[in-house]
N, C-alpha and C. Protein backbone atom coordinates (compact mmCIF):
# COMPACT_ATOMS: atom_id res chain seq x y z
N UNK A 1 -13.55 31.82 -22.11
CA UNK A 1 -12.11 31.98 -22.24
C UNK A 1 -11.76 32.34 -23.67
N UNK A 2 -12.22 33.16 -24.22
CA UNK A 2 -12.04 33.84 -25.41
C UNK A 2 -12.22 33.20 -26.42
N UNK A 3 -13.39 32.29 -26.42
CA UNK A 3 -13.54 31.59 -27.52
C UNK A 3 -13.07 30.19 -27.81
N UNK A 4 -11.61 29.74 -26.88
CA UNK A 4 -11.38 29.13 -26.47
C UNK A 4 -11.75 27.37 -26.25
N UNK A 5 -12.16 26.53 -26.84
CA UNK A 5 -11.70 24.93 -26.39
C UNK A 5 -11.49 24.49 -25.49
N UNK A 6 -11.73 24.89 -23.78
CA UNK A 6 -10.55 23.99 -23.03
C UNK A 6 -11.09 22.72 -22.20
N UNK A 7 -10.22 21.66 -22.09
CA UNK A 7 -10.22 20.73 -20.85
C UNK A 7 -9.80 20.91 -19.59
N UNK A 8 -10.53 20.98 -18.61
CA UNK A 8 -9.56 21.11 -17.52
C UNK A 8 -10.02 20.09 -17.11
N UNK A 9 -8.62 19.45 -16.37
CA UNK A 9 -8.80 17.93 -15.32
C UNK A 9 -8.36 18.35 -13.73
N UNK A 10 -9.14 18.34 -12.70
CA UNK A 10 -8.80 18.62 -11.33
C UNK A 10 -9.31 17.32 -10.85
N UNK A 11 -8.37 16.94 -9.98
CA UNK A 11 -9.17 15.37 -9.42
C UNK A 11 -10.02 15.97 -8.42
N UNK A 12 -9.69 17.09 -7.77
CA UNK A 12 -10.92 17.47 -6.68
C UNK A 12 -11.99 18.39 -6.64
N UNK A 13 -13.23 18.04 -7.07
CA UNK A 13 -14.20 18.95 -7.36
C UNK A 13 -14.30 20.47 -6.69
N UNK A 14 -13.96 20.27 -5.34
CA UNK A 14 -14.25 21.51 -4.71
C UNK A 14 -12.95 22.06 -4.74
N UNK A 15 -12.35 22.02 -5.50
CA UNK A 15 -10.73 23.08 -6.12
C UNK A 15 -11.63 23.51 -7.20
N UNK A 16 -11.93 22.74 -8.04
CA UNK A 16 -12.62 23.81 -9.17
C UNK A 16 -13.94 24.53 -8.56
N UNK A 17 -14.73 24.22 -7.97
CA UNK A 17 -15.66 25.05 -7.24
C UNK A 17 -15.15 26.14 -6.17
N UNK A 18 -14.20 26.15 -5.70
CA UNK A 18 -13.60 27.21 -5.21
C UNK A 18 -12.72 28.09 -6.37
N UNK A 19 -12.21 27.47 -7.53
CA UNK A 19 -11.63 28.39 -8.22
C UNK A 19 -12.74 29.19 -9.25
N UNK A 20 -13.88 28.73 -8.80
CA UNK A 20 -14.84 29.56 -9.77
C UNK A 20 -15.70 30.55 -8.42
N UNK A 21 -15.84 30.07 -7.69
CA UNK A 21 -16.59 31.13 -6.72
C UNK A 21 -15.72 32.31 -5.72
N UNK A 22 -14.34 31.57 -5.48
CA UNK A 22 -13.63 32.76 -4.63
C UNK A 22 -12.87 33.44 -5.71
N UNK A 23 -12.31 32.76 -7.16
CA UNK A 23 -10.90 33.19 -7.85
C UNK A 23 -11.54 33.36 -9.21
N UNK A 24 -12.80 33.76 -9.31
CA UNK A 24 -13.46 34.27 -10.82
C UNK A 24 -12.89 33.82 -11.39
N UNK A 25 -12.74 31.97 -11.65
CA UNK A 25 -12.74 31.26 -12.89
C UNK A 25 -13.76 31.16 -13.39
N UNK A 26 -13.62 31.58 -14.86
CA UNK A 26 -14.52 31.60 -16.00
C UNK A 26 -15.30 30.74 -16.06
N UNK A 27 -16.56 30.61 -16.43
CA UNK A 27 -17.10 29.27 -16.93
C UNK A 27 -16.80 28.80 -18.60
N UNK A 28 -16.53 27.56 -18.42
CA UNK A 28 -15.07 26.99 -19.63
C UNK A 28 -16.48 26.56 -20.15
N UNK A 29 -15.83 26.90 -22.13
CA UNK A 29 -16.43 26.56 -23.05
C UNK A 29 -15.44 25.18 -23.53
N UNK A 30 -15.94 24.16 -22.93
CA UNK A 30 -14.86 23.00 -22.96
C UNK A 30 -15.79 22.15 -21.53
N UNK A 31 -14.73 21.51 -21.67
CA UNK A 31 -14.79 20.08 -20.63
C UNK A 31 -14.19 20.24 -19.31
N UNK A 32 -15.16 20.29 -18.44
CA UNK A 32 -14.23 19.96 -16.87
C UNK A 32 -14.23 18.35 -16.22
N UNK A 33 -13.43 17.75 -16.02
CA UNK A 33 -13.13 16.39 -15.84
C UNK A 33 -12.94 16.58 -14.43
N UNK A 34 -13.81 15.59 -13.19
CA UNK A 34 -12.94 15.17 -11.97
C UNK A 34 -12.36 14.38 -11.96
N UNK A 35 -10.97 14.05 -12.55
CA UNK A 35 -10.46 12.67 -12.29
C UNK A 35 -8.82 12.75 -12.12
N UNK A 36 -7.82 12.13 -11.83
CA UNK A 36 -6.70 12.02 -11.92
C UNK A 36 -6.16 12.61 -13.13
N UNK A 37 -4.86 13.22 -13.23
CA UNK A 37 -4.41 13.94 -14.66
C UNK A 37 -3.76 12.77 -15.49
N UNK A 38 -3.39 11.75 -14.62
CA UNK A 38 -2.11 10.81 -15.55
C UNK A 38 -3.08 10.26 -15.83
N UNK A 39 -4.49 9.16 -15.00
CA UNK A 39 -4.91 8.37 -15.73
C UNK A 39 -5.62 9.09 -17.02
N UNK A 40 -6.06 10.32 -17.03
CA UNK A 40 -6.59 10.82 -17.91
C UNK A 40 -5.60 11.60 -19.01
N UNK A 41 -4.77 11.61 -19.16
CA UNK A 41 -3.88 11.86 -20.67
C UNK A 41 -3.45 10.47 -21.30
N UNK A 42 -3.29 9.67 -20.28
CA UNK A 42 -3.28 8.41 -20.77
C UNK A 42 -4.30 7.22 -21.46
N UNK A 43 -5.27 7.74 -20.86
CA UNK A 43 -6.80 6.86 -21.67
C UNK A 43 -6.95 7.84 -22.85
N UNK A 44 -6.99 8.86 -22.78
CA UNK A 44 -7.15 10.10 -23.65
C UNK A 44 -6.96 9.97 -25.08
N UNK A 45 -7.44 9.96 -26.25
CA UNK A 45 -6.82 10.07 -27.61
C UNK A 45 -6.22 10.92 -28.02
N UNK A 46 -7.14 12.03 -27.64
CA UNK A 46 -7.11 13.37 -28.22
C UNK A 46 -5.95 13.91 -28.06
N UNK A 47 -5.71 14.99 -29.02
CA UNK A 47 -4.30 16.07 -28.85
C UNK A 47 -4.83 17.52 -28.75
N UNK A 48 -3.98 17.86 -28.21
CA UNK A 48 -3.96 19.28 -27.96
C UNK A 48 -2.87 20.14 -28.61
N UNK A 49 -3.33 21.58 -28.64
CA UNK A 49 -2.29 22.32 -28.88
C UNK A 49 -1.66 23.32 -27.70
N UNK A 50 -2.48 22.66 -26.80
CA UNK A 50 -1.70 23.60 -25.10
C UNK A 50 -2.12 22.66 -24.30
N UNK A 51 -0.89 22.34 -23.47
CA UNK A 51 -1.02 21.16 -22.56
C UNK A 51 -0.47 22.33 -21.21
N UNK A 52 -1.40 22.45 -20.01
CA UNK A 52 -0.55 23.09 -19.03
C UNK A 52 -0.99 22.33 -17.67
N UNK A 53 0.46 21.86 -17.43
CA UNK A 53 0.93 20.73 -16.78
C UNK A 53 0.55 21.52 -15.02
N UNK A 54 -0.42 21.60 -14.40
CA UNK A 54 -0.25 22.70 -13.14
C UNK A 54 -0.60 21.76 -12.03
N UNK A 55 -0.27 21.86 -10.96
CA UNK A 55 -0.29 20.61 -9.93
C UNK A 55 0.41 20.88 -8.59
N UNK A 56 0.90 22.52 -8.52
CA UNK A 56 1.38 23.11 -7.43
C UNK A 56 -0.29 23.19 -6.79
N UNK A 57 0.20 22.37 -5.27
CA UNK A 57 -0.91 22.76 -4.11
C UNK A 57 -0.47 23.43 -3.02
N UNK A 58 0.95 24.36 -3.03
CA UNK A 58 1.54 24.98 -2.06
C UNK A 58 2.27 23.96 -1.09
N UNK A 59 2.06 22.60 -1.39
CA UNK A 59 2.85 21.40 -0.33
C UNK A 59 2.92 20.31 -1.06
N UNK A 60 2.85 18.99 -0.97
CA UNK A 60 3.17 18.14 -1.50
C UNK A 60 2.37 17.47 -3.03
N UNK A 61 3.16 17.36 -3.93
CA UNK A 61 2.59 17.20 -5.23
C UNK A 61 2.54 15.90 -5.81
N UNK A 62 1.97 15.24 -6.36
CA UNK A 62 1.78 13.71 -6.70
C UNK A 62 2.93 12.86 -7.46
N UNK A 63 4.11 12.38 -6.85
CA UNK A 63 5.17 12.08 -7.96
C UNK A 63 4.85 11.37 -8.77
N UNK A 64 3.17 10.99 -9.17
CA UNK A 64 3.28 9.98 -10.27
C UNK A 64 2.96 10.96 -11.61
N UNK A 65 2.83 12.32 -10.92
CA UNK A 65 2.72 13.10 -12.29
C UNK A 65 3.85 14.01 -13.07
N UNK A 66 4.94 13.10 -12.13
CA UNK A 66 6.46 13.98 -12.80
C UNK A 66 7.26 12.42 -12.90
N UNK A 67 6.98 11.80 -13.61
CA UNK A 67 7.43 10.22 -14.14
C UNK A 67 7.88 10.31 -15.53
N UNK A 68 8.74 9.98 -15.59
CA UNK A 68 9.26 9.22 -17.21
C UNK A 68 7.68 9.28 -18.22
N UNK A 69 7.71 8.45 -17.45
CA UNK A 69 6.20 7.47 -17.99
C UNK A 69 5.09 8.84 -18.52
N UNK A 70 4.51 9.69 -17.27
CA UNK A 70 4.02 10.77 -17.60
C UNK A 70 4.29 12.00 -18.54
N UNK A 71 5.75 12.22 -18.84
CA UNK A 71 5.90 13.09 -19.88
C UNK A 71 6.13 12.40 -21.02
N UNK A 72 6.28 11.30 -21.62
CA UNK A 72 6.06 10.68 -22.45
C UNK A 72 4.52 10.62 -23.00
N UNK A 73 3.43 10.05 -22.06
CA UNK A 73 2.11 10.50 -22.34
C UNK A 73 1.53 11.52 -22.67
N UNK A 74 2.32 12.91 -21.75
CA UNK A 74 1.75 14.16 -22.37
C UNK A 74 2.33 14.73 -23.71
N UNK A 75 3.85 14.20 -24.24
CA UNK A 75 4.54 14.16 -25.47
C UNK A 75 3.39 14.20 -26.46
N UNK A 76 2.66 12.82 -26.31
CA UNK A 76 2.26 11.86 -27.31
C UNK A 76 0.83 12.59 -27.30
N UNK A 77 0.16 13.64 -26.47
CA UNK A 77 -0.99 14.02 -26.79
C UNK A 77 -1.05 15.55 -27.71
N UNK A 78 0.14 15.89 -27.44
CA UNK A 78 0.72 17.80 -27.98
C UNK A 78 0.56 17.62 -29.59
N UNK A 79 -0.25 18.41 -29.96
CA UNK A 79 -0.01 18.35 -31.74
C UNK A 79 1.33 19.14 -31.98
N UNK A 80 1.57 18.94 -33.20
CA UNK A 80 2.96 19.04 -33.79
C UNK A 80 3.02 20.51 -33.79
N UNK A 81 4.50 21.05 -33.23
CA UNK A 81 4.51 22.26 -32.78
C UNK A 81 3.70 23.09 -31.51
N UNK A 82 3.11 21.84 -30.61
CA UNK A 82 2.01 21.95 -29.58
C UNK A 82 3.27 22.50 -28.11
N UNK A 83 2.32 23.12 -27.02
CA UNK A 83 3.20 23.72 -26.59
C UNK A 83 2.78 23.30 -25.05
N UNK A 84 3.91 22.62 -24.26
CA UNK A 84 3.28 22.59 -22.88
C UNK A 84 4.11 23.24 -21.90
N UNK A 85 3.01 23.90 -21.19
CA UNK A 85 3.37 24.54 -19.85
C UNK A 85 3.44 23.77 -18.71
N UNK A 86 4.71 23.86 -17.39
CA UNK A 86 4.29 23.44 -16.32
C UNK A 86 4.54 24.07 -15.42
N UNK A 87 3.44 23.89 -14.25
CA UNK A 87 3.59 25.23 -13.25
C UNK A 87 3.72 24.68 -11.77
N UNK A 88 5.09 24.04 -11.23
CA UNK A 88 5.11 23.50 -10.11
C UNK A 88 6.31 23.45 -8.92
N UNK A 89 6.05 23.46 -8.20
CA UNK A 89 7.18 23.20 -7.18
C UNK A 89 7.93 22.03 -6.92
N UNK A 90 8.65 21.52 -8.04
CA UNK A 90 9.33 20.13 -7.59
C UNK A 90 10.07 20.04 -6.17
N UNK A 91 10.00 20.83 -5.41
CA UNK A 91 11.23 20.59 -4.37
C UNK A 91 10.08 19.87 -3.36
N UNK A 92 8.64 20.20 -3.59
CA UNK A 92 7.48 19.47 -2.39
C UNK A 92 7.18 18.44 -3.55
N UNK A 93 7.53 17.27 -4.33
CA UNK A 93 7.16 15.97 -4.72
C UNK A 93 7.20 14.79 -3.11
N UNK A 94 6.05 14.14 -3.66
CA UNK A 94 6.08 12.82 -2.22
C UNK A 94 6.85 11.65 -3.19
């Protein structure tokens, strides 16, 4: 990814194994995590300078990752002048 740093967190392995074998995702010079996104920005130290918040599954999306609580956590990981994206369908939250 151009040189690139990245983390990606998917809690479900075979989303990232399908986004690399049907949707020519790159192989990341960085970290791929299977685990939940909240518990993991929240154990997390680290900061970033691109946080992209993505969690559209075409139907229902996890409301614990559109919480008070959760954008406060991802606040607190963005370095100063850090920039986050989010890419979702709030109208399908459970």
């Amino acid at each position: 990814m151009h040189g690139i740093n990245v983390s990606a967190v998917e809690i479900d392995p075979v989303v990232h194994q399908f986004a690399e074998k049907y949707f020519g995702m790159p192989e990341l010079r960085g970290t791929v995590v299977h685990e939940d996104g909240r518990k993991f920005i929240e154990r997390n130290t680290q900061k970033w300078d691109y946080i992209i918040h993505d969690v559209f599954s075409g139907g229902l999306v996890p409301g614990h990752l559109f919480t008070l609580e959760m954008w406060e956590s991802v606040k607190s990981k963005l370095e100063d002048g850090g920039v986050l994206v989010v890419v979702s369908s709030l109208n399908s939250l459970r």
